[in-house]
Protein backbone atom coordinates (compact mmCIF):
# COMPACT_ATOMS: atom_id res chain seq x y z
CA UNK A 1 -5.97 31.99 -9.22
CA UNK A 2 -2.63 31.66 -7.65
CA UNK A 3 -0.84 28.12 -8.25
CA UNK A 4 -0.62 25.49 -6.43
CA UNK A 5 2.16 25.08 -4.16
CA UNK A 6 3.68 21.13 -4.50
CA UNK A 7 6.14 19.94 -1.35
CA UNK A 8 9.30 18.13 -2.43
CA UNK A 9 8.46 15.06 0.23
CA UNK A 10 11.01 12.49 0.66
CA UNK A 11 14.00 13.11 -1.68
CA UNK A 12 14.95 9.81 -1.70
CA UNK A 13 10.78 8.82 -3.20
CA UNK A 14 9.42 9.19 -6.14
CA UNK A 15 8.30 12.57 -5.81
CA UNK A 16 11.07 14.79 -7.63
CA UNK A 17 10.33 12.47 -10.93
CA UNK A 18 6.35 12.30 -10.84
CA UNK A 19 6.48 16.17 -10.19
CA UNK A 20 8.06 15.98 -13.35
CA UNK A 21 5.61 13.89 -15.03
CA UNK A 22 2.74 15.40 -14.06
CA UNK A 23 3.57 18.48 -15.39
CA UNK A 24 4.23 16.95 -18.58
CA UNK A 25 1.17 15.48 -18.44
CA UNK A 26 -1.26 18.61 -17.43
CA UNK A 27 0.88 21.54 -19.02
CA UNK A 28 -0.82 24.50 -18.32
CA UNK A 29 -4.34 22.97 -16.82
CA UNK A 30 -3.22 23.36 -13.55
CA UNK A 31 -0.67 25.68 -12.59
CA UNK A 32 1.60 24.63 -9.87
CA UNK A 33 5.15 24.76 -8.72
CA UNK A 34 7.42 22.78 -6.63
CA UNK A 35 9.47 23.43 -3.80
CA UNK A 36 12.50 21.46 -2.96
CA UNK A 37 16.49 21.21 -4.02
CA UNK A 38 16.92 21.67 -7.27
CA UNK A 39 19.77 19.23 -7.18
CA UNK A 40 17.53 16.53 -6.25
CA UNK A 41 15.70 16.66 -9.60
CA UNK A 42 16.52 13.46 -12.39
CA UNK A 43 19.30 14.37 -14.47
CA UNK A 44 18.14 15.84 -17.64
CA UNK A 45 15.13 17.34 -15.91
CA UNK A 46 13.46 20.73 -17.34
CA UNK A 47 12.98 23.05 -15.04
CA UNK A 48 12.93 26.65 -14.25
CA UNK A 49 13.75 28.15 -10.94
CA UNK A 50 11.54 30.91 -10.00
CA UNK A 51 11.73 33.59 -6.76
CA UNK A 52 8.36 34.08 -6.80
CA UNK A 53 5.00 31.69 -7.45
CA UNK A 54 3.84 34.61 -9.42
CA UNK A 55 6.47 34.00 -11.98
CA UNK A 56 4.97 30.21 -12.38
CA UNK A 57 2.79 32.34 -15.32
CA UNK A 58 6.26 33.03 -17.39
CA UNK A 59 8.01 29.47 -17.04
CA UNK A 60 7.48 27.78 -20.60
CA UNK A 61 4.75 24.96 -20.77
CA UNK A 62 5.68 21.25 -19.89
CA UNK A 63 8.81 23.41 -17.72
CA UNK A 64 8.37 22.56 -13.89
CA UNK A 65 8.83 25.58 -12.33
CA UNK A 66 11.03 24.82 -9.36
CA UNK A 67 10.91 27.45 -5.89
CA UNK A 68 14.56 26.77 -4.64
CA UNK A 69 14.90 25.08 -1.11
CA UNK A 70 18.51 23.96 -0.38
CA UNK A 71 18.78 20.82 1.34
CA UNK A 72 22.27 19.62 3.00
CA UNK A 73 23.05 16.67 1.59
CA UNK A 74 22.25 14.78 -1.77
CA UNK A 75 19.19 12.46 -2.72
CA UNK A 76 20.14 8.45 -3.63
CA UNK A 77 16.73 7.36 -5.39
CA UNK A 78 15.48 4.53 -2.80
CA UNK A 79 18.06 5.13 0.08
CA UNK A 80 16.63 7.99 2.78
CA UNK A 81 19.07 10.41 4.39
CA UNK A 82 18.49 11.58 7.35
CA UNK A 83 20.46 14.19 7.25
CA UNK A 84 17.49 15.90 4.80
CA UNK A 85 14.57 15.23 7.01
CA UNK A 86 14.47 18.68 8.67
CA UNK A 87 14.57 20.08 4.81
CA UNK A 88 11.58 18.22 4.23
CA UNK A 89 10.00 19.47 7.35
CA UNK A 90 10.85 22.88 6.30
CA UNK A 91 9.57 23.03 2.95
CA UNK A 92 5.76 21.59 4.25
CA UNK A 93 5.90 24.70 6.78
CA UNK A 94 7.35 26.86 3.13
CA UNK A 95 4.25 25.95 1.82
CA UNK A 96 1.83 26.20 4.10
CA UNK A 97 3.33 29.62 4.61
CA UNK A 98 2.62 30.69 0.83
CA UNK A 99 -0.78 29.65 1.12
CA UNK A 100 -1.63 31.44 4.18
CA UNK A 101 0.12 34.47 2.45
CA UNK A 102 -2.30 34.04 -0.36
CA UNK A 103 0.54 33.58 -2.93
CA UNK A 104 -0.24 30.24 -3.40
CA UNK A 105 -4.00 28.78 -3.56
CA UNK A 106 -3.73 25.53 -2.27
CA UNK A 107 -0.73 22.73 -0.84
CA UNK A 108 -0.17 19.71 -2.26
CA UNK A 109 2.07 17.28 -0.28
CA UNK A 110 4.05 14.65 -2.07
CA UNK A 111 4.80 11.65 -0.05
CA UNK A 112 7.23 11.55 3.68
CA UNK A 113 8.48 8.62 5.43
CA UNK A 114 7.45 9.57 8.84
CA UNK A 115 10.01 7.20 10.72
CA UNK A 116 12.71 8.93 8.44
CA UNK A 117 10.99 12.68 9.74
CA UNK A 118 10.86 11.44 13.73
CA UNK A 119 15.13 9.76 13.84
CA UNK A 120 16.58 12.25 11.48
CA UNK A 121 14.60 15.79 13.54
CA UNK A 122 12.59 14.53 15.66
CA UNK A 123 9.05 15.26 14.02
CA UNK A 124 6.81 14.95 16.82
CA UNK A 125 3.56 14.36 14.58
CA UNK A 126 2.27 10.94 13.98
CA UNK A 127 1.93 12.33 10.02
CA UNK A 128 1.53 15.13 7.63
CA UNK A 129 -2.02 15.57 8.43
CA UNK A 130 -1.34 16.51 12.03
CA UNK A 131 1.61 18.72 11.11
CA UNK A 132 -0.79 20.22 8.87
CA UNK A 133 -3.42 20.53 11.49
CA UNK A 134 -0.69 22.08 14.04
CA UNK A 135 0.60 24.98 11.46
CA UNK A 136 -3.18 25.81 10.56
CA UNK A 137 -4.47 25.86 14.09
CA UNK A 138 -6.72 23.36 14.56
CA UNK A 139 -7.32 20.58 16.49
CA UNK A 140 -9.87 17.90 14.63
CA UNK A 141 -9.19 17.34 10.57
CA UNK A 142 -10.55 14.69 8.99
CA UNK A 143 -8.76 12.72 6.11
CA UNK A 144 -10.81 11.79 3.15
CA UNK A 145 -9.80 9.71 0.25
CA UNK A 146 -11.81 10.47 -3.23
CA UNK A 147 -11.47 9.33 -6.56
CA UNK A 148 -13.90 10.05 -9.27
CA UNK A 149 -16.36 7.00 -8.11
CA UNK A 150 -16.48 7.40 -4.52
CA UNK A 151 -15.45 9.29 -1.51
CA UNK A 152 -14.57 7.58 1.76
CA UNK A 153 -13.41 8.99 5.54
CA UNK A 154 -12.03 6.47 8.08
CA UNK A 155 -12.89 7.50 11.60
CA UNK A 156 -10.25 6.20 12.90
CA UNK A 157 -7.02 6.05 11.07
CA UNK A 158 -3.09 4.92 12.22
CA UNK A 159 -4.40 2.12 15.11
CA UNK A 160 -4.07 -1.15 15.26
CA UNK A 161 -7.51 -2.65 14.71
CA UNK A 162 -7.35 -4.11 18.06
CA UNK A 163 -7.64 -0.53 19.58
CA UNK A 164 -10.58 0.65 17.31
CA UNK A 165 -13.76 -0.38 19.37
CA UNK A 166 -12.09 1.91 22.54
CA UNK A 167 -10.80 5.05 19.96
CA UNK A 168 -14.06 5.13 18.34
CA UNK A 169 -16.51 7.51 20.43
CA UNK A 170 -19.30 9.03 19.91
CA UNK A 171 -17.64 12.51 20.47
CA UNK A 172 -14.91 11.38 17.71
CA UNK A 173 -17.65 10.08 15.76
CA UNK A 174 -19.64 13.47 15.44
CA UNK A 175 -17.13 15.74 14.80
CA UNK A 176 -16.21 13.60 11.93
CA UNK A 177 -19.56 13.62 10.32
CA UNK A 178 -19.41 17.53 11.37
CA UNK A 179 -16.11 17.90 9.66
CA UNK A 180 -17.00 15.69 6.77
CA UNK A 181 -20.37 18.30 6.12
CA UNK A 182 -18.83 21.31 6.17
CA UNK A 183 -16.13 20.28 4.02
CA UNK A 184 -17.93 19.03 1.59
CA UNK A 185 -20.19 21.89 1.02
CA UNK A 186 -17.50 24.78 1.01
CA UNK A 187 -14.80 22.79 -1.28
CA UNK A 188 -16.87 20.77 -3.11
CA UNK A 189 -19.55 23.13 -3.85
CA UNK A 190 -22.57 20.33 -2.29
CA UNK A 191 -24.98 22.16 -0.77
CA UNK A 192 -26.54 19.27 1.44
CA UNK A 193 -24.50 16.13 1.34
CA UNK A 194 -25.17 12.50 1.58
CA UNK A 195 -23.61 10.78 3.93
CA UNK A 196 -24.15 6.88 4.26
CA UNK A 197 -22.28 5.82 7.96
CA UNK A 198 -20.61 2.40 7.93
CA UNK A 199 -21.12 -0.07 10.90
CA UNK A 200 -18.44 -0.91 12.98
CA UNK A 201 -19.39 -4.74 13.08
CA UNK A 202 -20.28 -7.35 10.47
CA UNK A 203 -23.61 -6.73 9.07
CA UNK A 204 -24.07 -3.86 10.94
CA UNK A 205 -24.29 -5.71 14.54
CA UNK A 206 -27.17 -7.81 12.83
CA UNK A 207 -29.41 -6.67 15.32
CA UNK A 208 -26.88 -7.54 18.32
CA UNK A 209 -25.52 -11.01 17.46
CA UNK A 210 -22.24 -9.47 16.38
CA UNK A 211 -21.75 -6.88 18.15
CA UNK A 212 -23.96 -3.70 20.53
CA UNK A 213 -21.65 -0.55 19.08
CA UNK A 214 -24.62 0.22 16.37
CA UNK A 215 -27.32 -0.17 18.76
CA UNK A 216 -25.82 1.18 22.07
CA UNK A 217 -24.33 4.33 20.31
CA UNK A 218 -24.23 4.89 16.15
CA UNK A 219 -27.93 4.48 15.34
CA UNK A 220 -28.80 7.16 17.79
CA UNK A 221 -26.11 9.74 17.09
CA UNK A 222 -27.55 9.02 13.58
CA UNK A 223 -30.84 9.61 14.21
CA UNK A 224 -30.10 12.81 16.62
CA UNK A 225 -27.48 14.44 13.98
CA UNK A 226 -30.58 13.40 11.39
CA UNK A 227 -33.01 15.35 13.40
CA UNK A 228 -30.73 18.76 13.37
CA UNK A 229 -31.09 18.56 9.63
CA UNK A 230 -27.68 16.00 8.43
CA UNK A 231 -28.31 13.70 5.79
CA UNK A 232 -27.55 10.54 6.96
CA UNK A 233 -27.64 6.81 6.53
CA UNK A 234 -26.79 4.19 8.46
CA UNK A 235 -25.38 1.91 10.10
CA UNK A 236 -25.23 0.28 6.44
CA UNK A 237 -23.44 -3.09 6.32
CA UNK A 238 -19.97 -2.35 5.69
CA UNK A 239 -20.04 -5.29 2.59
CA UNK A 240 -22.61 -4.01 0.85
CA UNK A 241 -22.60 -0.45 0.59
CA UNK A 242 -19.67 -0.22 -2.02
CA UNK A 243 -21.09 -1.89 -4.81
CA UNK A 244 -21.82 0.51 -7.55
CA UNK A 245 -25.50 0.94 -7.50
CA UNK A 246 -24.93 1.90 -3.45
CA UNK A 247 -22.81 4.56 -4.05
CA UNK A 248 -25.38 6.19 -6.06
CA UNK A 249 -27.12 7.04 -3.06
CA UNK A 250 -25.02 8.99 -1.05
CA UNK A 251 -21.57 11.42 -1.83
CA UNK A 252 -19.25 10.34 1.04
CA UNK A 253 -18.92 6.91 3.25
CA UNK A 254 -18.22 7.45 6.92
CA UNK A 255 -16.05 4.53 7.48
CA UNK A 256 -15.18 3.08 11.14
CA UNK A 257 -11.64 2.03 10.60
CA UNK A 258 -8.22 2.61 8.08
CA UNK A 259 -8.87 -0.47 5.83
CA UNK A 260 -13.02 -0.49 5.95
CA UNK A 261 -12.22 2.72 3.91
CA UNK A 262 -9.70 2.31 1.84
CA UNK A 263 -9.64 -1.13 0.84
CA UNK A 264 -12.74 -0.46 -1.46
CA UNK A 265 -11.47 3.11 -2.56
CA UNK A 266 -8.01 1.44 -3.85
CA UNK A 267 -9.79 -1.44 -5.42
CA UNK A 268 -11.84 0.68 -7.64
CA UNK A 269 -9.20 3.38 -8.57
CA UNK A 270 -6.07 2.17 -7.06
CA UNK A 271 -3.93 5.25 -9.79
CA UNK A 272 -6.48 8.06 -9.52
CA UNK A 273 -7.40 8.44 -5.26
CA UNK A 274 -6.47 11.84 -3.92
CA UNK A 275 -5.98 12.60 0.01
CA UNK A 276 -7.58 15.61 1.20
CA UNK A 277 -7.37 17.09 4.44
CA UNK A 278 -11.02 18.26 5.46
CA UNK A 279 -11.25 20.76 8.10
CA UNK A 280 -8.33 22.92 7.61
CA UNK A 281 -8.01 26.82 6.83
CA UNK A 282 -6.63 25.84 3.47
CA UNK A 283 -6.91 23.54 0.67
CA UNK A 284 -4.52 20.43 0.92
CA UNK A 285 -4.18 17.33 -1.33
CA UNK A 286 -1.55 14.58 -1.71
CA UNK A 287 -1.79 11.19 -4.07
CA UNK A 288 -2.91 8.24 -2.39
CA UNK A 289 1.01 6.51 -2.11
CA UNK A 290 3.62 6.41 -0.25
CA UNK A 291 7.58 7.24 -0.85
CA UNK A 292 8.06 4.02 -2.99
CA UNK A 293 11.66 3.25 -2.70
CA UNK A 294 11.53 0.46 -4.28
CA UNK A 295 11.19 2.18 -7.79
CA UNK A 296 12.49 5.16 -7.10
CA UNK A 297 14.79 6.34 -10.23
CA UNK A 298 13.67 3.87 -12.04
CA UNK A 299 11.73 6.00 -14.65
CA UNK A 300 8.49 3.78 -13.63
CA UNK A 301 6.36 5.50 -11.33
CA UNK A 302 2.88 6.87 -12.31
CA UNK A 303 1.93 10.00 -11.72
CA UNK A 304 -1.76 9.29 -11.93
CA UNK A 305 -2.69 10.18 -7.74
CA UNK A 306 -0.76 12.92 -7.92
CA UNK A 307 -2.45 14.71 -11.12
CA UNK A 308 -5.50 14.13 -10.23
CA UNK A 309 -4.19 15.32 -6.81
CA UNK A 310 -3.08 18.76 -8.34
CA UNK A 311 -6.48 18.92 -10.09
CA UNK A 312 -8.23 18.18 -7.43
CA UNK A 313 -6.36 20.48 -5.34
CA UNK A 314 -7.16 23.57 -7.88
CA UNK A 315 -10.90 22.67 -8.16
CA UNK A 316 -11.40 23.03 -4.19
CA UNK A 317 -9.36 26.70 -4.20
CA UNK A 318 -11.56 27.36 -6.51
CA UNK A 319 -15.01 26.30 -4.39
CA UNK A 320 -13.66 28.44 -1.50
CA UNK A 321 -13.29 31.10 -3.76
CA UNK A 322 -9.01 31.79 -3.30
């Protein structure tokens, strides 16, 4: 397999030293190198620059092997520049690049600061995943978070909750149960998967006293997507479907809104969840964290999310067979 190809992100995060760390940490398990400004790497930091991802197979183990993208200005550990945020925007189209050329096998995105992306270049995505979705050319992607206990997708994700009952459709719906399938059976190697659908409201609507949505709309699309052959369940109760001997019946939650999803997901493996991006033309990961300025250069950040990001990012090139 090729290796995987791991964006800088934010220079001013935590990326440049947890790159660093993971490769410590997985050595030769997963082959991978970065891309990003040499420069911004900790002082003291072993490396190799490379010219090619095929040379990733010569660079020593426990040596990140670094693909050289100049950036303009220097990286202060916790202060963003915004002078870098069109470097950052370049290397996530570098790498996306690679893996459409085949000589990478998947992406793996280490963390942005959006605002930083949209005043210093004017990014004109609400996020990576969107970007992502623009250079593959697509329109729907769906974001799942996994971690070795449980697998969640949020229907809807950036809104204020306020907004959710209006975003959530069943058109929007569908296509992420769609999504959710397919994904899960080419990079994940599940030939029919289990998917358990969250209600919207408390107790599922409890029959109508809190609320029609599961009534007027989920429990049919359910039971018509059930009927063309998806394995579904649902509307559970959103409180008690997360408990361990639940999530034994079923691979994936279908989740309503941001924090129905990933409040449970980061409470039972708050280190190890991975972002992937379902639905697009290549495998992409990223660790489950933002930039964290506040410890940036500080020596302290763990690079749990993002090795089991790598990992996870390998595993799924290898399901689709790149």
């Amino acid at each position: 397999m090729a290796p995987v190809a791991l964006t800088c992100g934010d220079p001013a995060g935590i990326g440049a030293e947890i790159a660093l760390a993971a490769k410590a940490r997985l050595g030769d398990a997963v082959p991978f190198f970065w891309i990003g400004d040499p420069a911004h790497l900790p002082a003291g930091a072993g490396f190799q620059v490379i010219v090619d991802p095929a040379d990733v197979a010569g660079v020593p183990s426990g040596i990140l092997p670094v693909l050289a993208h100049s950036f303009p200005h220097n990286a202060m550990p916790g202060q963003p520049d915004l002078r870098n945020a069109q470097g950052v925007i370049d290397v996530i189209a570098r790498g996306v690049a690679l893996v459409q050329a085949g000589a990478a096998s998947a992406i793996c995105t280490l963390p942005i600061n959006k605002k930083v992306l949209k005043d210093g270049a004017g990014f004109a995505f609400p996020g990576h995943t969107e970007f992502l979705a623009h250079l593959g050319g697509v329109e729907r992607v769906v974001m799942m978070l996994a971690c070795d206990a449980l697998r969640v997708v949020p229907t809807t994700i950036h809104i204020p909750l306020a907004e959710v009952a209006s975003q959530l459709t069943p058109d929007l719906l569908d296509a992420t149960i769609r999504i959710t399938d397919a994904g899960l059976r080419r990079d994940f190697g599940l030939s029919s998967p289990r998917i358990a659908v969250a209600g919207l409201n408390p107790h599922a609507g409890e029959g109508g006293a809190m609320g029609r949505e599961e009534i007027d709309w989920i429990a049919p699309l359910i039971a018509q997507m059930r009927a063309e052959g998806f394995d579904l369940k649902g509307p559970m109760p959103p409180d008690t479907m997360f408990h361990a001997a639940a999530r034994r019946g079923y691979d994936v939650a279908i989740c309503m809104y941001h924090d129905q999803a990933l409040i449970p997901i980061k409470t039972i493996d708050f280190d190890g969840g991975v972002n992937v991006t379902l639905g697009l033309p290549f495998v992409r990961t990223s660790p489950d964290h933002g930039t964290a300025y506040d410890i940036a250069g500080k020596g302290v950040a763990n690079p749990s999310s993002l090795v089991a990001a790598l990992r996870m990012a390998q595993q799924m090139a290898a399901a689709r067979g790149v």
